[in-house]
Protein backbone atom coordinates (compact mmCIF):
# COMPACT_ATOMS: atom_id res chain seq x y z
CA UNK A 1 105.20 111.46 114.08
CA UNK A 2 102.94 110.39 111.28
CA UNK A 3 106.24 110.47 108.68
CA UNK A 4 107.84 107.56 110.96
CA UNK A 5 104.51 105.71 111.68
CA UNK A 6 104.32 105.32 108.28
CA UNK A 7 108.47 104.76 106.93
CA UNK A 8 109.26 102.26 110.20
CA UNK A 9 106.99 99.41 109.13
CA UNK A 10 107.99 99.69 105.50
CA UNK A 11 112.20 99.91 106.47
CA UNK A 12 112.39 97.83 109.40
CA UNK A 13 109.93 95.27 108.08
CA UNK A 14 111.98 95.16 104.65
CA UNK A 15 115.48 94.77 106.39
CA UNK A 16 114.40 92.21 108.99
CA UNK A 17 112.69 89.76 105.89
CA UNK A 18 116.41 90.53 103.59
CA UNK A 19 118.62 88.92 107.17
CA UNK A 20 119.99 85.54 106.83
CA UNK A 21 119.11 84.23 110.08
CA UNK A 22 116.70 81.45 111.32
CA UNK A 23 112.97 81.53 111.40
CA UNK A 24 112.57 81.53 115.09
CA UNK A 25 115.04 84.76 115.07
CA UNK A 26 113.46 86.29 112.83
CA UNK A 27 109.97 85.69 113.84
CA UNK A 28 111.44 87.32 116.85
CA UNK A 29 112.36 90.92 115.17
CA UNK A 30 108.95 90.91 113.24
CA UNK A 31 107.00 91.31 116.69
CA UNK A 32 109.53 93.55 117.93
CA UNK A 33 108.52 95.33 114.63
CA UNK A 34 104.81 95.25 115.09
CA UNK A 35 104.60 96.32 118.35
CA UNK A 36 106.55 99.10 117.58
CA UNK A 37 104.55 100.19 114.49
CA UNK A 38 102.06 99.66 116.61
CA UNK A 39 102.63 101.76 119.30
CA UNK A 40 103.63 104.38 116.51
CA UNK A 41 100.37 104.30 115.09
CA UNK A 42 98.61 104.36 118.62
CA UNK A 43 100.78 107.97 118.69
CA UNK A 44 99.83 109.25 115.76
CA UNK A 45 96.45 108.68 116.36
CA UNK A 46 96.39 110.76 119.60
CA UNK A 47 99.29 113.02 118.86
CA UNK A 48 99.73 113.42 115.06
CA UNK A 49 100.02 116.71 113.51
CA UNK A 50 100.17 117.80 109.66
CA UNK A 51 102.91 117.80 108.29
CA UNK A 52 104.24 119.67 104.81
CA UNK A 53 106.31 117.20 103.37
CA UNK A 54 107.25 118.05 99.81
CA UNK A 55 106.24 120.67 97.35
CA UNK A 56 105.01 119.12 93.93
CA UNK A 57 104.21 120.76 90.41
CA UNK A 58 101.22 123.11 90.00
CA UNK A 59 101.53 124.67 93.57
CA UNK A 60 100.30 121.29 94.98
CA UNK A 61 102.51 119.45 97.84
CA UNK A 62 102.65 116.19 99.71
CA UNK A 63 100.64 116.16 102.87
CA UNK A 64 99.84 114.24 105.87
CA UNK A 65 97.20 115.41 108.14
CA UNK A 66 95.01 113.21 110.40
CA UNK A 67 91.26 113.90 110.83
CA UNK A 68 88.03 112.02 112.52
CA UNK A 69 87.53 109.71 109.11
CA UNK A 70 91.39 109.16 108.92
CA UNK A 71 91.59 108.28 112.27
CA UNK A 72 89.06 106.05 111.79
CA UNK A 73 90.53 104.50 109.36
CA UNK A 74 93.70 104.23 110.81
CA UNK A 75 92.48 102.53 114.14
CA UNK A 76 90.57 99.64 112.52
CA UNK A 77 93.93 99.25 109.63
CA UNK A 78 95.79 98.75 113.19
CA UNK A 79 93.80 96.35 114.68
CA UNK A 80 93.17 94.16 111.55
CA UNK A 81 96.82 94.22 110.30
CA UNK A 82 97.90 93.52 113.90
CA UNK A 83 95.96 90.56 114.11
CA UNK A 84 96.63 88.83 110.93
CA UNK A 85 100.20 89.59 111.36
CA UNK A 86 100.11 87.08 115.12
CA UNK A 87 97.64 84.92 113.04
CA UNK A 88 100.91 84.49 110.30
CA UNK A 89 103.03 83.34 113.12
CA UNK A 90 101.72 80.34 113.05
CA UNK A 91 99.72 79.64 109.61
CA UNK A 92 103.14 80.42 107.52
CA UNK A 93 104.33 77.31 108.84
CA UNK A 94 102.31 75.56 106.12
CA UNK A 95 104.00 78.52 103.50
CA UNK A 96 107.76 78.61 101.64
CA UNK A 97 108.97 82.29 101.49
CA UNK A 98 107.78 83.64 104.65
CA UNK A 99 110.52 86.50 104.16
CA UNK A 100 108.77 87.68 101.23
CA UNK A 101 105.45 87.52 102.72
CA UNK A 102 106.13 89.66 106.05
CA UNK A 103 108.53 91.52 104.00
CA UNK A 104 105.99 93.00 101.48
CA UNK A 105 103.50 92.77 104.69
CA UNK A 106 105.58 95.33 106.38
CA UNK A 107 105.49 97.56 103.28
CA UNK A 108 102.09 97.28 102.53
CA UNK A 109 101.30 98.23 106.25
CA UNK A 110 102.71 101.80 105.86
CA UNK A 111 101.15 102.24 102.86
CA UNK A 112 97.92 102.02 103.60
CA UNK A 113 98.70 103.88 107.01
CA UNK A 114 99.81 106.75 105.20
CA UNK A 115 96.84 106.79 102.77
CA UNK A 116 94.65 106.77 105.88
CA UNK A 117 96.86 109.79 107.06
CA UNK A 118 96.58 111.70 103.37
CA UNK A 119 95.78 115.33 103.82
CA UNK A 120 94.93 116.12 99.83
CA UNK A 121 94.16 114.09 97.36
CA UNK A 122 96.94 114.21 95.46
CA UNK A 123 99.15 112.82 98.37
CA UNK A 124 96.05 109.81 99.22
CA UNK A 125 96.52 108.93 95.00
CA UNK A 126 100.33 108.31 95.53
CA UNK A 127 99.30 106.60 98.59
CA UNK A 128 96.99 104.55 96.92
CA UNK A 129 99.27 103.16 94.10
CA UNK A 130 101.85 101.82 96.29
CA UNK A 131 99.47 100.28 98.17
CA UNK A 132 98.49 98.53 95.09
CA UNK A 133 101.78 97.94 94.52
CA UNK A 134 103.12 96.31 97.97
CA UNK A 135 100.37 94.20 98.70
CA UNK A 136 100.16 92.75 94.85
CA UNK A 137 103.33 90.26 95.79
CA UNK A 138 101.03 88.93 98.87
CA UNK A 139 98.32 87.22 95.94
CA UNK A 140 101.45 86.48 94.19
CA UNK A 141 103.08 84.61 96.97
CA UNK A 142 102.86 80.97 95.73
CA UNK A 143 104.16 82.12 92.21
CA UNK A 144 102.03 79.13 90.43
CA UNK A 145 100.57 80.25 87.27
CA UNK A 146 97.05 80.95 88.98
CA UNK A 147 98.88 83.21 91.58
CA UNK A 148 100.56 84.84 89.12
CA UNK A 149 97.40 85.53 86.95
CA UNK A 150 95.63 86.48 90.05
CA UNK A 151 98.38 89.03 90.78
CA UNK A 152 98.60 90.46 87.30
CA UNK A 153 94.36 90.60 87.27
CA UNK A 154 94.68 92.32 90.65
CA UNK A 155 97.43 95.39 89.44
CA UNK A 156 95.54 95.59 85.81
CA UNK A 157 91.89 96.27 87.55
CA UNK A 158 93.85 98.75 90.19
CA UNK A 159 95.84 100.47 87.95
CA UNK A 160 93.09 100.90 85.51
CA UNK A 161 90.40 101.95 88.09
CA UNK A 162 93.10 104.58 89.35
CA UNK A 163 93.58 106.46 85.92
CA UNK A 164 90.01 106.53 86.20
CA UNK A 165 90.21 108.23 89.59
CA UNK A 166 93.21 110.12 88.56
CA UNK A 167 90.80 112.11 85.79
CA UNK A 168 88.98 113.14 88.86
CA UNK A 169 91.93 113.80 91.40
CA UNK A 170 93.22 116.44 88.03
CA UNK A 171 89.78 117.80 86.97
CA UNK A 172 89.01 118.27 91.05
CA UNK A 173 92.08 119.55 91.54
CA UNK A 174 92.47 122.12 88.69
CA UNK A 175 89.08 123.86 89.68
CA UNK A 176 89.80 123.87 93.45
CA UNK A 177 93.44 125.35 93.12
CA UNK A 178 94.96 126.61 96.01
CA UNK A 179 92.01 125.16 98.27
CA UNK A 180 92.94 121.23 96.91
CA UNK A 181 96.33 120.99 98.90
CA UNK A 182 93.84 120.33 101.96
CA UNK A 183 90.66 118.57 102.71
CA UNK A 184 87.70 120.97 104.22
CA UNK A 185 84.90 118.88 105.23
CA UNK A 186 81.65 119.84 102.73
CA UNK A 187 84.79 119.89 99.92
CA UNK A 188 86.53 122.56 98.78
CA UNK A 189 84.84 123.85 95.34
CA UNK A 190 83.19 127.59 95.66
CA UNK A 191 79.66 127.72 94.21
CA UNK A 192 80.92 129.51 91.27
CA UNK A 193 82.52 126.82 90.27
CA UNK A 194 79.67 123.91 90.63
CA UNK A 195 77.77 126.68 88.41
CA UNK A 196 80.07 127.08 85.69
CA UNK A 197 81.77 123.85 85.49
CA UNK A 198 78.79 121.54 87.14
CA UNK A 199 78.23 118.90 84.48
CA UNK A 200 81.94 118.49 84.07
CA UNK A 201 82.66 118.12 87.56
CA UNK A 202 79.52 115.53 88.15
CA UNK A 203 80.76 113.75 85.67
CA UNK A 204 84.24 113.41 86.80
CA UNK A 205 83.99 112.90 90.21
CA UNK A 206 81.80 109.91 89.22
CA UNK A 207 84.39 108.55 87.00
CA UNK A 208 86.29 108.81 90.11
CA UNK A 209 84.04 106.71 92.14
CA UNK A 210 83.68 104.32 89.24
CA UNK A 211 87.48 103.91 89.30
CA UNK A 212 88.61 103.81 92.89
CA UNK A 213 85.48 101.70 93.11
CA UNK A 214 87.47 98.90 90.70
CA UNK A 215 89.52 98.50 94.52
CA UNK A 216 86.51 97.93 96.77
CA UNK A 217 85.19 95.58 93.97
CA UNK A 218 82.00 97.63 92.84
CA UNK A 219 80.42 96.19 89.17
CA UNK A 220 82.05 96.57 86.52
CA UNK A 221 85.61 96.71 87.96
CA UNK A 222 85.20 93.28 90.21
CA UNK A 223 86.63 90.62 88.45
CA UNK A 224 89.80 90.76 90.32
CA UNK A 225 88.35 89.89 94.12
CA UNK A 226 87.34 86.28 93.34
CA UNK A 227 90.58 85.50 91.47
CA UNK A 228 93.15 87.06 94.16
CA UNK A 229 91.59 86.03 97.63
CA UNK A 230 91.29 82.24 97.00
CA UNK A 231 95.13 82.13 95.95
CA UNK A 232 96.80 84.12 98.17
CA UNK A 233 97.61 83.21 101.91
CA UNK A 234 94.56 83.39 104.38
CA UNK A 235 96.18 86.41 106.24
CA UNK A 236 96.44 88.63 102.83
CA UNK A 237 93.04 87.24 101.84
CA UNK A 238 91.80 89.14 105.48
CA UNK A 239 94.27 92.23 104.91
CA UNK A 240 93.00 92.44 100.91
CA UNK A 241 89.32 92.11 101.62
CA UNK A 242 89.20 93.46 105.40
CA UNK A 243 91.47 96.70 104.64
CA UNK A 244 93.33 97.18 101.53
CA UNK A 245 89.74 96.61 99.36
CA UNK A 246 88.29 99.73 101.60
CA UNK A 247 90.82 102.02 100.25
CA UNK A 248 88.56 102.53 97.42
CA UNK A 249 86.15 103.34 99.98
CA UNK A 250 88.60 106.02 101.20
CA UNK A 251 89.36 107.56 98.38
CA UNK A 252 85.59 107.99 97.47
CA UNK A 253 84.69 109.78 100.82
CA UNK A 254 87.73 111.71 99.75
CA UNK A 255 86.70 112.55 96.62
CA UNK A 256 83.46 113.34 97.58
CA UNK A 257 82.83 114.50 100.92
CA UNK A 258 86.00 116.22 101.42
CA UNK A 259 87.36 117.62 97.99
CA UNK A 260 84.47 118.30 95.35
CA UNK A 261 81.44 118.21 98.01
CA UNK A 262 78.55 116.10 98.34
CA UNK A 263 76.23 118.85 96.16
CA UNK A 264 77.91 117.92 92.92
CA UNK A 265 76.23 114.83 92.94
CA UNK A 266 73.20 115.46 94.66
CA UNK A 267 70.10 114.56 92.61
CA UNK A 268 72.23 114.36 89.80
CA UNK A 269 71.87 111.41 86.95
CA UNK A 270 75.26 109.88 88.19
CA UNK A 271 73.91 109.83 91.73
CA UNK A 272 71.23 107.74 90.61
CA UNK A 273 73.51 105.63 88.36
CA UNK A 274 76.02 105.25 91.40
CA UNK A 275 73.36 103.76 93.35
CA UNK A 276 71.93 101.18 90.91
CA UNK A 277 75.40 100.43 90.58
CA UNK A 278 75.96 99.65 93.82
CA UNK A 279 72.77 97.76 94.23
CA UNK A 280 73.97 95.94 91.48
CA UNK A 281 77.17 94.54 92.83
CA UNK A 282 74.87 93.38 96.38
CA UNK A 283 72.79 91.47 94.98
CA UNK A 284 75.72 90.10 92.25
CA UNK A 285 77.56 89.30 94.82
CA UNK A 286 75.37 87.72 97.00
CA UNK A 287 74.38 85.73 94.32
CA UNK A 288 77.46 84.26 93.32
CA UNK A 289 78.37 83.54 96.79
CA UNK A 290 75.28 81.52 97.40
CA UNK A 291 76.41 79.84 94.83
CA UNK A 292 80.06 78.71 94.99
CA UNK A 293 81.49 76.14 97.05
CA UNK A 294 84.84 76.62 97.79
CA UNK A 295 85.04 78.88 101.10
CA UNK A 296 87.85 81.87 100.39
CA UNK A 297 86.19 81.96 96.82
CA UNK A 298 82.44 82.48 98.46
CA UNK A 299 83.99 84.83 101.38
CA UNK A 300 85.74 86.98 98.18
CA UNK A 301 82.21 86.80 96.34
CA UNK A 302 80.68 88.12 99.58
CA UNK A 303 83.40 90.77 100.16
CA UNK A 304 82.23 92.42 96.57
CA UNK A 305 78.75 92.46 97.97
CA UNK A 306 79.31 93.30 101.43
CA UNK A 307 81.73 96.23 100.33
CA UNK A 308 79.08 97.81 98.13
CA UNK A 309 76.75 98.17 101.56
CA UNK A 310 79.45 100.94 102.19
CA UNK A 311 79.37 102.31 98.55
CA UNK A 312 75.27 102.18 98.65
CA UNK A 313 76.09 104.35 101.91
CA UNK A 314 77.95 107.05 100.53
CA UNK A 315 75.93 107.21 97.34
CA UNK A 316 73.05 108.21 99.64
CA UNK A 317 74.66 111.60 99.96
CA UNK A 318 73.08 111.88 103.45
CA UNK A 319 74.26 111.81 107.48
CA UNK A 320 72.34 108.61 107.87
CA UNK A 321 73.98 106.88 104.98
CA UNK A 322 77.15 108.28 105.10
CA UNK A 323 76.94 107.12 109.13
CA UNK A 324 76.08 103.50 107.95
CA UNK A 325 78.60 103.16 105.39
CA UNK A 326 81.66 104.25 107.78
CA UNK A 327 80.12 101.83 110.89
CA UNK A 328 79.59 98.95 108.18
CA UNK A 329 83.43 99.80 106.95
CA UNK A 330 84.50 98.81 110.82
CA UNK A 331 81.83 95.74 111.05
CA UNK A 332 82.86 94.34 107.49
CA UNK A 333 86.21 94.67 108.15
CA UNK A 334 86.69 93.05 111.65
CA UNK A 335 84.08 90.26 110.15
CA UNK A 336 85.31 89.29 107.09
CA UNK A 337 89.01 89.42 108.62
CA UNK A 338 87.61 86.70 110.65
CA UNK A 339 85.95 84.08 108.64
CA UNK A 340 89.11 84.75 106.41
CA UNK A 341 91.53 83.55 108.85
CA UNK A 342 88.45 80.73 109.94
CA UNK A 343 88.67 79.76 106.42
CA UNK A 344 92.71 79.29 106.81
CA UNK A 345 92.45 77.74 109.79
CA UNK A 346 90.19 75.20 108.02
CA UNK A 347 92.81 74.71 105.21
CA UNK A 348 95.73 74.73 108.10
CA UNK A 349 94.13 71.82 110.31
CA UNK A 350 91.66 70.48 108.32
CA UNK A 351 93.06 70.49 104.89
CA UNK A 352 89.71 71.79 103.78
CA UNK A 353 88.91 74.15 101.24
CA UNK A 354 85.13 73.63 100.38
CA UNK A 355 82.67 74.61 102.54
CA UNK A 356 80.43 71.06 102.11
CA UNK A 357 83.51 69.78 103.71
CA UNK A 358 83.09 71.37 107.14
CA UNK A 359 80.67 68.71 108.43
CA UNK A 360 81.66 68.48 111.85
CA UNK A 361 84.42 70.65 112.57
CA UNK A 362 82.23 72.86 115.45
CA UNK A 363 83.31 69.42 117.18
CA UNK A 364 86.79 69.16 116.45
CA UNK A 365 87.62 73.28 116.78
CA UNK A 366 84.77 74.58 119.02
CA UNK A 367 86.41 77.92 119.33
CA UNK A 368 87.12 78.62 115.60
CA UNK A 369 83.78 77.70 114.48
CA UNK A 370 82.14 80.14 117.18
CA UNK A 371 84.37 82.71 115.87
CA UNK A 372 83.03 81.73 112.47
CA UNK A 373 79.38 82.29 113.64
CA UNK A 374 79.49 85.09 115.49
CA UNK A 375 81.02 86.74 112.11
CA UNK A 376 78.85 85.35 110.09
CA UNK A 377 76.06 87.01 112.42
CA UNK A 378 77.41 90.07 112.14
CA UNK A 379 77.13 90.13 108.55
CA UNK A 380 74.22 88.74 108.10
CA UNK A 381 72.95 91.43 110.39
CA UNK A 382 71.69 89.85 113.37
CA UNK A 383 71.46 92.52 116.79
CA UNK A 384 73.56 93.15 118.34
CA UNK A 385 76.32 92.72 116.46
CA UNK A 386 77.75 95.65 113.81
CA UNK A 387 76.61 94.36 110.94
CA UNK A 388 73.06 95.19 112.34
CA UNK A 389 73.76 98.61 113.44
CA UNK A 390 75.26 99.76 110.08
CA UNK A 391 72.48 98.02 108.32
CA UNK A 392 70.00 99.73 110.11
CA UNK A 393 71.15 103.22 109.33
CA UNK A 394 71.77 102.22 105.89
CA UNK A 395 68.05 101.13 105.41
CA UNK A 396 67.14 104.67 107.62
CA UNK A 397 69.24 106.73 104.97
CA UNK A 398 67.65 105.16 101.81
CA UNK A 399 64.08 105.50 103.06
CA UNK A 400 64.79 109.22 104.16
CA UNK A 401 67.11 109.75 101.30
CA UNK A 402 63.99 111.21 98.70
CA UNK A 403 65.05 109.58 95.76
CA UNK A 404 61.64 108.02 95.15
CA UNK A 405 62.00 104.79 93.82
CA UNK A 406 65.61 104.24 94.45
CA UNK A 407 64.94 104.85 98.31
CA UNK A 408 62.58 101.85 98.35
CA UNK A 409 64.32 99.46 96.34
CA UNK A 410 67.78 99.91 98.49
CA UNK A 411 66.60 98.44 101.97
CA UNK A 412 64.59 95.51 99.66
CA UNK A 413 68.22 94.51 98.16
CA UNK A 414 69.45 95.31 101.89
CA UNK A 415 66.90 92.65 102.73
CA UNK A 416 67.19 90.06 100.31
CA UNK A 417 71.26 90.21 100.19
CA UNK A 418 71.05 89.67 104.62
CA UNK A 419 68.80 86.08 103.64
CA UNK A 420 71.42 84.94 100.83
CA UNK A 421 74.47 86.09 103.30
CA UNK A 422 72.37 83.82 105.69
CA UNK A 423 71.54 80.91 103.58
CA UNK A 424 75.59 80.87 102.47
CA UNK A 425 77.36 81.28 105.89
CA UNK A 426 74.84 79.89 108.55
CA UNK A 427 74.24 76.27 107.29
CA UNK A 428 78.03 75.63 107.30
CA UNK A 429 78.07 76.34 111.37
CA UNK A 430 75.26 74.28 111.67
CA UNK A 431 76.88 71.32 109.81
CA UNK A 432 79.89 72.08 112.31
CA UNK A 433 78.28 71.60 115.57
CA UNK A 434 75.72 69.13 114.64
CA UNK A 435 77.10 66.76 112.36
CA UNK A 436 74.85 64.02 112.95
CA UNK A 437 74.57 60.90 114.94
CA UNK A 438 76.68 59.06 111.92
CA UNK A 439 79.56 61.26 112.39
CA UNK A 440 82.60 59.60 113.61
CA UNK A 441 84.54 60.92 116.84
CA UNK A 442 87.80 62.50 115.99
CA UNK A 443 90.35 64.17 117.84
CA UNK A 444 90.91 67.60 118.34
CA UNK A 445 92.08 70.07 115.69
CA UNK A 446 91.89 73.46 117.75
CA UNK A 447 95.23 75.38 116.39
CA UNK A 448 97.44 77.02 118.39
CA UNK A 449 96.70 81.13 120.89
CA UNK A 450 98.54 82.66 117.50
CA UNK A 451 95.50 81.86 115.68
CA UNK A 452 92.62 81.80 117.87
CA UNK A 453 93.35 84.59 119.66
CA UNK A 454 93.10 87.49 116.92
CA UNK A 455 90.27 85.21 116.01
CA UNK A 456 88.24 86.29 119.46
CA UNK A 457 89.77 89.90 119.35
CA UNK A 458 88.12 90.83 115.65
CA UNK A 459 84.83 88.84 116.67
CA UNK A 460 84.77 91.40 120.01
CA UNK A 461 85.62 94.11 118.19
CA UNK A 462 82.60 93.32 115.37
CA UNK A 463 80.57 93.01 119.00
CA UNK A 464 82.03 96.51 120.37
CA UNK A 465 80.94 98.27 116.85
CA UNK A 466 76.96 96.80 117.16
CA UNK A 467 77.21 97.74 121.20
CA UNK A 468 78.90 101.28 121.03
CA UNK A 469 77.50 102.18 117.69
CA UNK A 470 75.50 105.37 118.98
CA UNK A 471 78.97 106.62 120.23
CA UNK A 472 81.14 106.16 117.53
CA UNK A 473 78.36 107.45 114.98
CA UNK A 474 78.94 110.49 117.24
CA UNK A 475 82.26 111.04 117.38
CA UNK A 476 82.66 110.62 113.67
CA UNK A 477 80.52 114.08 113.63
CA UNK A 478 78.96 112.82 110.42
CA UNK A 479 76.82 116.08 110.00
CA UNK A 480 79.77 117.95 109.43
CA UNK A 481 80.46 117.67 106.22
CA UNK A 482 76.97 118.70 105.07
């Protein structure tokens, strides 16, 4: 089950884009695709065993194994790569090569499906790479200069951030022998180990996090979010920022929680670090998003920042941060897919790309820009919404996290990064509905279901996460893997 939920997407998707055949046709055979990767995925989810795949070299193999956190995963990967796949339908009208875009789509689909469904970290590493390396064609889709810089920016930050993590995934690996061909909640190393081989092992697991960190954007590994969003298509921007970015995220809790065990860390010097890191890249981010004007550049700068929330989360190396990172990993997510495909929407009927230019559209696209705000709300925080509910345990974690000064700081940055996500999201609806007496009457611009329909389904989902949060902080059984 999980081997084809992960190969169909990536074969049929690549064989359908390589036809010679019309674009309605072929449109055609890429929803028969999706719904059937689709209803794959919904199978694995609820039926999905491990599976041994293939013995590698030092006694390690290649295996798939679904738990609570990769189910996780995996259901909110569905749902966002579902609905910026309908979205495409219509906005790669506006596009040349659509082949190549659903092609590579396809592929990058089951690769980030099957890191979701890694059971060791050796098999989520391989995993991880060809993510990198399906969905870099999607930033290089217009193959101008820029997108080609962007590309190249985007595979030299991945691919450098992953040798990083790949010190970690050997040193990890090497010291938990037999044990590393399968995450155990708590991680695998004995206490012999963490005696003997402690500074090492702190030291390279956070060179791990520093590394897979350069794919969720954490400071200094960054640079490549604000060049690759604004240049690719609006639906990669959503799948790059909403999903593929949070395989970093992944391979962190990996790392961490699963393989080496929170207790290296704990208290340690690159705990601390880790965490002024990540309060780093908020506030950074937030920052540079207040300040830039063009909308998928300020929506990447906020991704960096809003992404970190999750890293801040797990640096906490407690239930209530851990809890708040994996519920903010869902809110983000379903948000920032959202004002992504709002922002391409803007660019689709609009022809606008700044977000001063916005004056008015709440009038002309009523249902876009209310999908714009209700995302925005959700980021900025506002109950009852997911944003807030992730937030909240975030801010519970660092204050009950005993790190003295660190605990205090965090919800402050918290705080101050939720009035800069509001004074750089929130005036632009505003603008939109109430443009003024001045403002002339134009027609309507409202695009087509294909686009405004995933629209409503992330901004309920973003609702569902706030609403149900108590229940799926539950069934995540977060305490576990203390």
């Amino acid at each position: 089950m999980l081997l084809s939920t992960i190969l169909f997407p990536m074969i049929a998707g690549t064989a359908v884009s390589a036809l010679d055949m019309d674009r309605g046709r072929r449109r055609k055979l890429y929803a028969v695709v999706l719904a059937l990767a689709d209803l794959l995925g919904v199978l694995a989810l609820v039926r999905g065993g491990p599976l041994h795949l293939l013995p590698l070299a030092g006694g390690l193999e290649l295996y798939f194994a679904l738990d609570r956190i990769g189910r996780w995963f995996l259901a909110i990967v569905l749902l966002v790569y579902t609905a910026a796949c309908v979205y495409a339908f219509e906005y790669m009208n506006m596009e040349e090569r659509e082949p190549w875009f659903f092609g590579f789509w396809f592929a990058s689909f089951g690769a980030v499906m099957a890191a979701c469904m890694a059971g060791n970290l050796v098999t989520l590493y391989l995993c991880f790479e060809l993510a990198t390396l399906s969905s870099m064609p999607m930033v290089l889709h217009e193959g101008t200069r820029e997108a080609i810089a962007a590309a190249l920016k985007y595979l030299f930050y991945s691919i450098g951030g992953a040798l990083l993590g790949l010190f970690a995934v050997m040193v990890v690996c090497v010291y938990g022998g037999e044990a590393a061909n399968a995450f155990a909640p708590g991680g695998f190393l004995d206490a012999a180990v963490l005696r003997e081989r402690g500074a090492l092992l702190e030291w390279a697991v956070f060179c791990g996090v520093v590394g897979f960190g350069a794919k969720s954007g954490m400071y200094p590994l960054h640079g490549w979010l604000p060049a690759a969003h604004p240049i690719a298509p609006a639906p990669a921007s959503a799948l790059l920022s909403g999903v593929i970015a949070k395989l970093g995220i992944l391979a962190v809790i990996r790392l961490v929680y699963f393989s080496a065990g929170p207790a290296v860390l704990a208290g340690t010097t690159a705990q601390k670090v880790w965490i002024a890191l990540a309060l780093l890249t908020i506030f950074m981010g937030s920052m540079m998003a207040f300040r830039e004007k063009v909308m998928k550049k300020r929506l990447a700068y906020s991704s960096i920042s809003q992404i970190s929330y999750i890293m801040l989360g797990l640096a906490l190396l407690n239930e209530e941060g851990l809890t708040g990172g994996l519920l903010h990993f869902a809110a983000h997510a379903v948000s920032k897919g959202a004002l992504f495909l709002c922002a391409g929407v803007f660019i689709y009927k609009l022809g606008k790309r700044e977000a001063g230019e916005l004056r008015g559209a709440g009038v002309r696209m009523p249902v876009t820009m209310w999908c714009f705000l209700i995302a925005s709300l959700s980021l900025v925080g506002i109950p009852p919404l997911g944003g807030f509910v992730s937030k909240w345990h975030l801010a519970l974690g660092a204050l009950g996290s005993g790190l003295g000064v660190w605990g205090v700081l965090a919800p402050i940055v918290l705080l101050v990064s939720a009035f800069l996500t509001a004074g750089y999201l929130l005036p632009v609806a505003v603008d939109a509905f109430f443009p003024g007496r001045d403002f002339p009457e134009e027609e309507r611009a409202e695009p087509s279901a294909l686009m405004t329909v995933p629209l409503c389904v992330l901004c309920g989902a973003a609702a569902c996460v706030g609403l149900f949060g108590a229940w799926l902080a539950g069934a995540l059984d977060v305490p576990a893997l203390f």
